[in-house]
Protein backbone atom coordinates (compact mmCIF):
# COMPACT_ATOMS: atom_id res chain seq x y z
CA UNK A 1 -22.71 -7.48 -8.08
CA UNK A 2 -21.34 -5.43 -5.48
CA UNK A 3 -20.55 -1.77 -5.68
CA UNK A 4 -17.07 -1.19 -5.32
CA UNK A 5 -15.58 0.38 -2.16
CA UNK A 6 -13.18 3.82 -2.66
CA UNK A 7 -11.16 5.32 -0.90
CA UNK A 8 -9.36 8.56 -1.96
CA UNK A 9 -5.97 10.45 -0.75
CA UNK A 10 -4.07 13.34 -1.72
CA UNK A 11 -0.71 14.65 -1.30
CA UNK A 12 -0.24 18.19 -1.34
CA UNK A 13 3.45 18.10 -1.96
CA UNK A 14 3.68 15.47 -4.60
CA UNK A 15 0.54 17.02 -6.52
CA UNK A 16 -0.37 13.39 -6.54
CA UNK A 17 -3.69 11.68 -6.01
CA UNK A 18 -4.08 8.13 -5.29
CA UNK A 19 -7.47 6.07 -5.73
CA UNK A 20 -7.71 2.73 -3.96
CA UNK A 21 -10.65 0.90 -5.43
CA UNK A 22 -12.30 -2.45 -3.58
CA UNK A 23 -13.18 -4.37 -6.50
CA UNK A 24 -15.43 -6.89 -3.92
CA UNK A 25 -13.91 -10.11 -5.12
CA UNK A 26 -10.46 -9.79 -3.29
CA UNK A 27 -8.59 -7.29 -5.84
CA UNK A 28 -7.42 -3.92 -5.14
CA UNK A 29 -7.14 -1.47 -7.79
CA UNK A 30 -4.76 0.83 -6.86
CA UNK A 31 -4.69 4.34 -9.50
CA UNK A 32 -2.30 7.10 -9.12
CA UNK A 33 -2.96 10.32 -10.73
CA UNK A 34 0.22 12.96 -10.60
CA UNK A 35 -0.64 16.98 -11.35
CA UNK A 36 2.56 18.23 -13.09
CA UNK A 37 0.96 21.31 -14.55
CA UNK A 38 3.00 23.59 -12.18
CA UNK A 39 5.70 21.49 -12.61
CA UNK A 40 5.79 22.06 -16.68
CA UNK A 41 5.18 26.16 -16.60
CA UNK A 42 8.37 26.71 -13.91
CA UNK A 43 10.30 24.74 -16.80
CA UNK A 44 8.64 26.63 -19.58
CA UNK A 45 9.43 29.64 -17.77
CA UNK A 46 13.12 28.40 -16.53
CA UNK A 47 13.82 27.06 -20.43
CA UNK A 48 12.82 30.43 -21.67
CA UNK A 49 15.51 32.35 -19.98
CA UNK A 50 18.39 30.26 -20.76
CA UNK A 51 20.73 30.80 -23.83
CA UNK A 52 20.33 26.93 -25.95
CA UNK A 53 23.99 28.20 -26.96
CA UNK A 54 25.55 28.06 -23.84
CA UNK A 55 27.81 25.85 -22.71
CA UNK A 56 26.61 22.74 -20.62
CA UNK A 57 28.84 23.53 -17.07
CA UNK A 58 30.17 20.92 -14.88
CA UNK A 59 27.02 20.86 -12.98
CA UNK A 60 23.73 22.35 -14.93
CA UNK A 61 20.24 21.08 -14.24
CA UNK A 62 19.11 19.96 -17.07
CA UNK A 63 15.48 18.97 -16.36
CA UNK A 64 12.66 18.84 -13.00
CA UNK A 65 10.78 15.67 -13.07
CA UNK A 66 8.13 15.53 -10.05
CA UNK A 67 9.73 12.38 -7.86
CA UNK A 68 6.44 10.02 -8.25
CA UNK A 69 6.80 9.94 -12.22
CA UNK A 70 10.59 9.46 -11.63
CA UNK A 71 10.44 6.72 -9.09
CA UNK A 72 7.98 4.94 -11.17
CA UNK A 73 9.02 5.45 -14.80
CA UNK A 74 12.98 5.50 -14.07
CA UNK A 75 13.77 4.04 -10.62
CA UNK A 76 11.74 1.30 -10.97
CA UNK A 77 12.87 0.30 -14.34
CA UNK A 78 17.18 0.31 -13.15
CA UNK A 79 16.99 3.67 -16.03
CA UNK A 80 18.53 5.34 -12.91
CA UNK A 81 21.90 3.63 -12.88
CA UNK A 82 22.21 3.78 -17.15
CA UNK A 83 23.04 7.60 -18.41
CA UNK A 84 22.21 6.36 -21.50
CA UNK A 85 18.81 5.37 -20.93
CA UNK A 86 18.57 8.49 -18.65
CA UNK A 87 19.18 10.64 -21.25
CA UNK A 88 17.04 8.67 -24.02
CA UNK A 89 14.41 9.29 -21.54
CA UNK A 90 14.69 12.79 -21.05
CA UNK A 91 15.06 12.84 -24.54
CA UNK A 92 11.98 11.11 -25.48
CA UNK A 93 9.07 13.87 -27.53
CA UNK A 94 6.57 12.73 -24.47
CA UNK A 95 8.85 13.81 -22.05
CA UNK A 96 10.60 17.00 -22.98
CA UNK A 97 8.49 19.37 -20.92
CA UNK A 98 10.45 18.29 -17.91
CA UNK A 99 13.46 19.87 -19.48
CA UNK A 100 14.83 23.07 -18.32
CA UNK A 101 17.06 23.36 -21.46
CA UNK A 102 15.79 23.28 -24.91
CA UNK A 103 17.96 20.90 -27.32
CA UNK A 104 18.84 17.43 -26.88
CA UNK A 105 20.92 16.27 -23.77
């Protein structure tokens, strides 16, 4: 059995880390690893100093979602083009750390 070949890259912006793995028989396994731990404090932080009473205005950001777990997880799945789903997603206990706002959108 052959040792499997690796290769390794990193994006600085993205926080993201991507493995590509030579598996020897003809598959790549491709594994994608995003850091959002600087991503979650700012919206701990940004959450923090807002008032949950206030008003939604015509234009409030509501949450910061780094773009690789977006593009995967919302993009990719048409979640983009329902505000329903969007907000179900946002919504979702496994994702509320990428909310700027505490309370339900």
């Amino acid at each position: 059995m052959a040792i499997a070949a690796k290769h390794t890259e990193f994006d600085p912006i993205t926080m993201t880390k991507t493995v590509y793995t030579d598996e020897g028989d003809g598959d790549m396994l491709i594994t994608t690893d995003t850091d959002v731990t600087a991503v979650i404090e700012a919206n701990k932080a940004r959450a923090a100093s807002i008032d949950e009473r206030a008003r939604y205005g015509e234009v409030t950001m509501v949450a910061s979602v780094p773009l690789s777990i977006w593009y995967n997880e919302v993009v990719m799945t048409g979640m983009d083009k329902d505000e329903s789903a969007t907000k179900r997603w946002l919504n979702d206990r496994d994702r509320r750390l990428f909310k700027v706002r505490p309370g339900v959108i």
